[in-house]
Protein backbone atom coordinates (compact mmCIF):
# COMPACT_ATOMS: atom_id res chain seq x y z
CA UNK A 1 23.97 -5.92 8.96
CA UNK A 2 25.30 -6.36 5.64
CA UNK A 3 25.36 -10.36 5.89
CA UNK A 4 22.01 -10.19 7.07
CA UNK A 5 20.80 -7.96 4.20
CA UNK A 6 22.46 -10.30 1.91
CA UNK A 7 20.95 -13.36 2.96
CA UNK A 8 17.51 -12.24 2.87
CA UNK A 9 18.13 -10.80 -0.38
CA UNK A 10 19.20 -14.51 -1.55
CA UNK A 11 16.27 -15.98 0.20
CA UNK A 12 14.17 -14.00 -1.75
CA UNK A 13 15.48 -15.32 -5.07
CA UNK A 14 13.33 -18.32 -4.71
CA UNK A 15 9.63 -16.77 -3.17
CA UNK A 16 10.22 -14.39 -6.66
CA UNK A 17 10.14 -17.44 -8.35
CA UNK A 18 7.39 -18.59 -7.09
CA UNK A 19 5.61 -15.63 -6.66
CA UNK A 20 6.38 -15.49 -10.47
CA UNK A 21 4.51 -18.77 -11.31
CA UNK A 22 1.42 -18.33 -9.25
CA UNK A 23 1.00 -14.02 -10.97
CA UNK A 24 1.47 -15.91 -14.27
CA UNK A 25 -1.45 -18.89 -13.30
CA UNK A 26 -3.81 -15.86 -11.61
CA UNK A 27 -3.79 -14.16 -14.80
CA UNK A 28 -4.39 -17.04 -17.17
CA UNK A 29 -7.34 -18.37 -15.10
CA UNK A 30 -9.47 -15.15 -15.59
CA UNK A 31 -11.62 -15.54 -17.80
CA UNK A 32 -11.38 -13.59 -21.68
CA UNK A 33 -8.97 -11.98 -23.19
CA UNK A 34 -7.75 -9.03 -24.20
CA UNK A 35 -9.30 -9.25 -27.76
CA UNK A 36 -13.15 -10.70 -26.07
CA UNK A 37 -14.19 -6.87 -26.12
CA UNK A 38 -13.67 -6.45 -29.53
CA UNK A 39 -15.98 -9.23 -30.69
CA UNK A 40 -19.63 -7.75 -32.05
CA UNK A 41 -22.03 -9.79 -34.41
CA UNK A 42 -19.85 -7.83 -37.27
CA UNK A 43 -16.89 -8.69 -36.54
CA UNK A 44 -14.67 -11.21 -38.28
CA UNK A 45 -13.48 -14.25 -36.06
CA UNK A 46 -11.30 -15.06 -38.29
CA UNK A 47 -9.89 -11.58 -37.34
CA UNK A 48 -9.95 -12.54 -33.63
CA UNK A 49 -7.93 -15.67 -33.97
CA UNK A 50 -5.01 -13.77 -36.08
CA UNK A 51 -4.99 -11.36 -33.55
CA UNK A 52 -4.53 -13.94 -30.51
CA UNK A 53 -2.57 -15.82 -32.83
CA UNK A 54 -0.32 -12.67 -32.73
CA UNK A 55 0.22 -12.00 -29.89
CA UNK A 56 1.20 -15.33 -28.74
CA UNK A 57 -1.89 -16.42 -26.52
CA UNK A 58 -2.73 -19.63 -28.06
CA UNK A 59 1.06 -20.80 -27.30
CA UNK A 60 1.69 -23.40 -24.90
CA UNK A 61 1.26 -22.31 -21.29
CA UNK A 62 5.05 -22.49 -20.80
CA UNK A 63 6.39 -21.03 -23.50
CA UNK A 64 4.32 -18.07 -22.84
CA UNK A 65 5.47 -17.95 -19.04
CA UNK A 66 9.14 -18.04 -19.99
CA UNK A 67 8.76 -16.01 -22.64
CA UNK A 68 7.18 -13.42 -19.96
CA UNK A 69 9.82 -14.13 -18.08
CA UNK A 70 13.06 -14.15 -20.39
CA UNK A 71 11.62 -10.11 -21.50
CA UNK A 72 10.91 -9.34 -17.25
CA UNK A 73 13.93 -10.02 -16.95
CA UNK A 74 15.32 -7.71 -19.48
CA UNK A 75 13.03 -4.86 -18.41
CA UNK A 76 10.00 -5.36 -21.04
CA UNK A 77 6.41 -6.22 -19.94
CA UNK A 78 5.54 -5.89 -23.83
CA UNK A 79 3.03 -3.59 -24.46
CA UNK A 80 -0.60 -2.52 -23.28
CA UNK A 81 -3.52 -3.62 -25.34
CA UNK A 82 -5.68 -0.92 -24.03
CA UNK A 83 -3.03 2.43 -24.01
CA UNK A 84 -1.35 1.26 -27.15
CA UNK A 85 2.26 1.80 -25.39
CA UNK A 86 5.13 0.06 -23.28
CA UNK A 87 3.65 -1.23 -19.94
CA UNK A 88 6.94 -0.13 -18.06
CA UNK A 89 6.21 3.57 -19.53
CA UNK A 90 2.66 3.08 -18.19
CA UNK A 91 3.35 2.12 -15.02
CA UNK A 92 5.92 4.03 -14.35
CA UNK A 93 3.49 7.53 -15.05
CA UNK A 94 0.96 6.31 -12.28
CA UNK A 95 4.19 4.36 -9.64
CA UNK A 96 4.93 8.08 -8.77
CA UNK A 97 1.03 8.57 -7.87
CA UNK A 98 0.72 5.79 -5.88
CA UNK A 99 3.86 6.47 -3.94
CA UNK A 100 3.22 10.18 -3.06
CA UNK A 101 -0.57 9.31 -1.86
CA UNK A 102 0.85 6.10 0.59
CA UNK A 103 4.06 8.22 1.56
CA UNK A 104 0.68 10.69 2.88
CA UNK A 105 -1.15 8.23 4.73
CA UNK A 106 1.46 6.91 6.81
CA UNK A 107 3.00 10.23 7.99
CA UNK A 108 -1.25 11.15 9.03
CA UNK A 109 -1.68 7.48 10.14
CA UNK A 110 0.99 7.77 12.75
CA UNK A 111 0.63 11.24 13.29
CA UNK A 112 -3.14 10.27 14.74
CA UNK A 113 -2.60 6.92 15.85
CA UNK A 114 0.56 7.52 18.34
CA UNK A 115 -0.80 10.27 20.05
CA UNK A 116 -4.58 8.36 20.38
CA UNK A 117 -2.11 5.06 21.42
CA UNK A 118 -0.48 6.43 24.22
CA UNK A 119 -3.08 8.37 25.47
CA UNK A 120 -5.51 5.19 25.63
CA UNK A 121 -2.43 2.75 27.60
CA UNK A 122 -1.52 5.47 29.99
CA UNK A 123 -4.94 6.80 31.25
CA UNK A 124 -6.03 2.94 30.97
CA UNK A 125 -10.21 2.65 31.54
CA UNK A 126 -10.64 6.53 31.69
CA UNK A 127 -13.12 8.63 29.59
CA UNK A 128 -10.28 8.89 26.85
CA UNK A 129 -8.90 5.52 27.08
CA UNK A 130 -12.77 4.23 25.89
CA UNK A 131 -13.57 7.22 23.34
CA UNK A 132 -9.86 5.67 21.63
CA UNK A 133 -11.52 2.07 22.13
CA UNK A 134 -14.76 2.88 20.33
CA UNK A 135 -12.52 4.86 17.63
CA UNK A 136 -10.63 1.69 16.97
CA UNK A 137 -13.88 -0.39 16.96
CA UNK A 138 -15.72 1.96 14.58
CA UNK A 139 -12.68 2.14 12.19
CA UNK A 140 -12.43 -1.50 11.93
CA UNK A 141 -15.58 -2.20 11.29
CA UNK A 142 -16.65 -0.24 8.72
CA UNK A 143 -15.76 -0.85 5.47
CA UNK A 144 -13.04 1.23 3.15
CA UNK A 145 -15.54 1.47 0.12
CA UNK A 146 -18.30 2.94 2.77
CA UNK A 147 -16.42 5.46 4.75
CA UNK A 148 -14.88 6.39 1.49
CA UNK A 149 -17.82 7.50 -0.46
CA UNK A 150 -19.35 9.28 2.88
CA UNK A 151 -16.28 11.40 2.80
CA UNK A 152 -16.26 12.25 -0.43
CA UNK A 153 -19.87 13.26 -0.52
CA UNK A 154 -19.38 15.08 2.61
CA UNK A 155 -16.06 16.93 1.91
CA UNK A 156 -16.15 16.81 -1.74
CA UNK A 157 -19.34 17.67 -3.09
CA UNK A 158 -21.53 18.90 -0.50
CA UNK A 159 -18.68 20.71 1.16
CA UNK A 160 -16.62 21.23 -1.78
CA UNK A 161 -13.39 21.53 0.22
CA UNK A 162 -11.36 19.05 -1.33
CA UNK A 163 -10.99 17.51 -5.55
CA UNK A 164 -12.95 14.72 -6.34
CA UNK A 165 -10.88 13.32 -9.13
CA UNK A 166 -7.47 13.72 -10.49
CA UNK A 167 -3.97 14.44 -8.90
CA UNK A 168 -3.89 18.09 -10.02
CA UNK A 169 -5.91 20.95 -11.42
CA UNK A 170 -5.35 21.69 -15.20
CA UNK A 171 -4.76 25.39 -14.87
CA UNK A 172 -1.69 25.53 -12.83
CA UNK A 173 1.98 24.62 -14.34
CA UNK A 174 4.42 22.55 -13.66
CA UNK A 175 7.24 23.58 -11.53
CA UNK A 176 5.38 25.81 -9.58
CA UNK A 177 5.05 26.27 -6.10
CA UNK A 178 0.90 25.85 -7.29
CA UNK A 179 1.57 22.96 -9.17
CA UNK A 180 2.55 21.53 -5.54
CA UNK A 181 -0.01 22.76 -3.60
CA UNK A 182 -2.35 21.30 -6.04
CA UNK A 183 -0.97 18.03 -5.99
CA UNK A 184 -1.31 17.96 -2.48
CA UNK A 185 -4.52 19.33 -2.16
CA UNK A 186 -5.69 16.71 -4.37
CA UNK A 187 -3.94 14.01 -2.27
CA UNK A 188 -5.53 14.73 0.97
CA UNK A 189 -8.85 13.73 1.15
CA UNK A 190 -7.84 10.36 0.35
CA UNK A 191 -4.91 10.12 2.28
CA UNK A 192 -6.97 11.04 5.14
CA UNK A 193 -9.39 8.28 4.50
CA UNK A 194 -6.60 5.43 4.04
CA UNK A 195 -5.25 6.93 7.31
CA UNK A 196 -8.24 6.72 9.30
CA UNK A 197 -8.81 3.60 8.65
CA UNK A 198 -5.10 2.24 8.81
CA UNK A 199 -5.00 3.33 12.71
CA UNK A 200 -6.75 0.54 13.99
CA UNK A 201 -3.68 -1.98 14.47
CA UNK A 202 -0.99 1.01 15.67
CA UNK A 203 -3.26 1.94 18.21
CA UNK A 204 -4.32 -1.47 19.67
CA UNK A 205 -0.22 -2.20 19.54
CA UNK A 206 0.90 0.69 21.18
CA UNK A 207 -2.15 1.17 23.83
CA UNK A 208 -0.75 -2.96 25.02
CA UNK A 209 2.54 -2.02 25.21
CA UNK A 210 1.73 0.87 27.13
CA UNK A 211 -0.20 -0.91 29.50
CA UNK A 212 2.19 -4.08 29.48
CA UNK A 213 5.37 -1.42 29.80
CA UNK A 214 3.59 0.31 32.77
CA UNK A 215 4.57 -3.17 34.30
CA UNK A 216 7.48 -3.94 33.90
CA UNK A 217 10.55 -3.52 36.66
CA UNK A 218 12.68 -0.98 34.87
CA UNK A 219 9.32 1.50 34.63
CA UNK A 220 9.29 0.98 38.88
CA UNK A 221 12.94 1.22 39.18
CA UNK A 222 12.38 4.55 37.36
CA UNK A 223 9.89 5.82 39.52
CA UNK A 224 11.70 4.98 42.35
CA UNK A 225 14.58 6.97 41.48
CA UNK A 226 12.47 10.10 41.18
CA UNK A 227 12.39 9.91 37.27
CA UNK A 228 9.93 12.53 36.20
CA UNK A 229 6.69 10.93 34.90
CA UNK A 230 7.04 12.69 31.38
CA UNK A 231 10.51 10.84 31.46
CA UNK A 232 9.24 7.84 32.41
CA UNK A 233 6.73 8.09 29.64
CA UNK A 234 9.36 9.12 26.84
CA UNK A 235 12.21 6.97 27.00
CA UNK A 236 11.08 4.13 28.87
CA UNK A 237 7.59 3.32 28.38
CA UNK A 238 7.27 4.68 24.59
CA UNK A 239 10.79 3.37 23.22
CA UNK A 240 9.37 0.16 24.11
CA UNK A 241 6.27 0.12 23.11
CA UNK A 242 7.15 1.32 19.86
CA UNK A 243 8.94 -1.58 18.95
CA UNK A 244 6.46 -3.97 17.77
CA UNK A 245 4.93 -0.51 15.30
CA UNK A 246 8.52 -0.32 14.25
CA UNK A 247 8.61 -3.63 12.73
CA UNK A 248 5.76 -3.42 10.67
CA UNK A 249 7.18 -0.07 9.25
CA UNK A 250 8.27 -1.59 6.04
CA UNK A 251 5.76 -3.77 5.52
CA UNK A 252 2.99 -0.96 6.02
CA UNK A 253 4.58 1.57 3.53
CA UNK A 254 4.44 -1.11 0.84
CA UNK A 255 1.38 -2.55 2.14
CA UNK A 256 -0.07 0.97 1.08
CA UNK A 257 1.16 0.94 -2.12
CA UNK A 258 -0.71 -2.24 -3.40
CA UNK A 259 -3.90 -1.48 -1.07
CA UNK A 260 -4.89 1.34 -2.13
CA UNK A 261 -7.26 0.08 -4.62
CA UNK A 262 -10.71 0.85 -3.74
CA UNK A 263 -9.34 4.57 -2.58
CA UNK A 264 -7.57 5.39 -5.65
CA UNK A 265 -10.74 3.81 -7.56
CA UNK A 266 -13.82 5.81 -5.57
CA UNK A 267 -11.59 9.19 -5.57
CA UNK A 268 -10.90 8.97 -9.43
CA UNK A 269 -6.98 9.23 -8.66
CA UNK A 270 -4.90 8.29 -11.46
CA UNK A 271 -2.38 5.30 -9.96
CA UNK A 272 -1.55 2.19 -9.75
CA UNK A 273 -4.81 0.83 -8.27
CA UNK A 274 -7.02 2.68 -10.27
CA UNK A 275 -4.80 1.19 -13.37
CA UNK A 276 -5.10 -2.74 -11.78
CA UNK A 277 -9.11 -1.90 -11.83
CA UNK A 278 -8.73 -0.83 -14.82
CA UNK A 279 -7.01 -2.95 -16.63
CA UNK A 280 -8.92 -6.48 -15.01
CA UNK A 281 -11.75 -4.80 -16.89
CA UNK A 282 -10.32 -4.57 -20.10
CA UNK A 283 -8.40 -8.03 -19.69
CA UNK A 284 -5.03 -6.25 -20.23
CA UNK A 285 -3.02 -9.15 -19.71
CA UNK A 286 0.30 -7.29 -19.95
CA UNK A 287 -0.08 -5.15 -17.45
CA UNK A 288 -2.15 -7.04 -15.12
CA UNK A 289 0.97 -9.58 -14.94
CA UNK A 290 3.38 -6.78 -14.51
CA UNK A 291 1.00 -4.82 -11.60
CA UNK A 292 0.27 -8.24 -10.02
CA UNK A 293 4.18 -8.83 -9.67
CA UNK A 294 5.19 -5.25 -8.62
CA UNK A 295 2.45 -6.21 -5.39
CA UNK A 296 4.57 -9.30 -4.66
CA UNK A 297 7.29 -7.53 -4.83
CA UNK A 298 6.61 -4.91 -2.81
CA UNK A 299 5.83 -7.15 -0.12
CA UNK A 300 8.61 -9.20 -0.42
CA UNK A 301 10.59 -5.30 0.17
CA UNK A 302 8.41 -4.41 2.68
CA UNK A 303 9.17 -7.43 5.17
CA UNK A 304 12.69 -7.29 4.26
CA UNK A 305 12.89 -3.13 5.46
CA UNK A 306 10.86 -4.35 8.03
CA UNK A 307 13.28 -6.49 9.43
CA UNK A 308 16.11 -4.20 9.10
CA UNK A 309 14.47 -1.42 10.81
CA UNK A 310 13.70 -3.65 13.82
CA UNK A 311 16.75 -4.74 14.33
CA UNK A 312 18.35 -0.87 13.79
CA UNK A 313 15.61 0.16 16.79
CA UNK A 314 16.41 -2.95 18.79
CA UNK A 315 20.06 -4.30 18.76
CA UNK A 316 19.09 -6.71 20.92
CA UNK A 317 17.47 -8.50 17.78
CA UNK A 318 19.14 -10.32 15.59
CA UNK A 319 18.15 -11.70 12.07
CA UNK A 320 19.08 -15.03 12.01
């Protein structure tokens, strides 16, 4: 397991680099700069160019991408042009955010697409096998930026059951067993709506392998021994159906973290994606880079845990 772990780790080394050069090219191909905002018919362009001329944009390409890279490396991804401070501090005040709200969706994404999975492959073509269908077809469909805004309308203000901005209310403290319920009550209405919408692919999975595992010789063997059906259900038919969900585990958590854009954006909540937004705006070129390498990263994590976990489900599977 260890080897394994390693070697990925080293094959890694590499896609970082690359993923490095192509962040760095992204960001240099959009158009402005951080300083194009501040231009007016008063202003000085004299005062402009100093400025750019400062902060190192009218380098060479290369010497500003190892120059990026040579502070990366040391922890520093210089400082924001719009917040005035560190990029690493900034980040690292909305990371938490963003990790809470995806940590959400995938406990209510499995926690409704399981159940609605296994229901739909073991009463195959009944009532509730095509209400699931017409879930997942509906879901799919329609788009994030849509359903979100109907939800919030609905829930938030004509309803006015959940926050429509923010991560917590400003009359509570911290430490508090309010603070917490706050949080959370400001996390669920879009965790709900990332969740919804994230079901689609778990269900379709697991309702195939159901149906495919319904098959197979070891489910008749079962049967034939006078296995209960609820047995036959639990640890034959479900173990292996679950594998395929399993493997995409890793990939979904982190997945979550980087797509969470347009939710953190419409609800008003204060992380990561409603920072990238943000900052693409205001051509914050500092932490664009930095956000637009985190992604990568995350992805590059997120295949990696999902390979582990598959082969800790399966030990029949073995990275090569």
């Amino acid at each position: 397991m260890w080897k394994t772990i390693l070697r990925r780790v080293l094959l890694m080394i590499p896609q970082i680099i690359i993923l490095s050069i192509l962040v760095f090219t992204i960001a240099k191909l959009m158009p402005g700069d951080p300083f194009t905002g501040m231009i007016t018919p008063e202003t000085d362009p004299a005062r402009i160019e100093e400025l750019r001329q400062a902060a190192g944009l009218n380098d060479p390409i290369p010497v500003q991408y190892f120059r990026w890279v040579g502070n990366a490396l040391k922890g520093d991804f210089g400082q924001s042009y719009t917040y005035k401070y560190a990029v690493v501090k900034l980040i690292g005040e909305r990371l938490s955010n963003t990790i809470w709200l995806s940590l959400l969706t995938m406990i209510l994404t499995y926690a409704i697409a399981l159940p609605l999975g296994m229901i739909a492959g073991r009463y195959q073509n009944s009532a509730a096998d095509k209400i699931v269908v017409i879930y997942t077809f509906i879901t799919y469909s329609i788009p994030v930026f849509v359903f979100a805004l109907l939800l919030l309308w609905l829930f938030g203000y004509t309803l006015g059951w959940f926050p429509t901005r923010g991560t917590v209310s400003s009359t509570v403290e911290p430490g508090t067993i309010a603070y917490i319920l706050s949080r959370l009550h400001h996390m669920i209405l879009p965790a709900i709506t990332m969740a919804i919408l994230s079901t689609t692919g778990t269900i379709q999975y697991l309702r195939t392998g159901v149906i495919d595992a319904k098959q197979q010789d070891y489910v008749r063997t079962a049967r034939a021994k006078g296995v209960p059906e609820k047995v036959v259900y639990n640890r034959h038919i479900f173990r292996n159906s679950i594998l395929p969900i399993a493997a995409f585990l890793g990939y979904e958590f982190t997945g979550l973290i980087g797509g969470s854009i347009f939710i953190e954006s419409i609800f008003s909540y204060p992380g990561m994606g409603n920072l990238f937004i943000s900052s693409i705006s205001a051509r914050d070129y500092s932490v664009i880079l930095a956000l637009m390498l985190l992604f990568g990263l995350a992805t590059l994590l997120g295949t990696l845990l999902s390979d582990i976990i598959m082969s800790i489900v399966d030990p029949r599977i073995r990275i090569q």
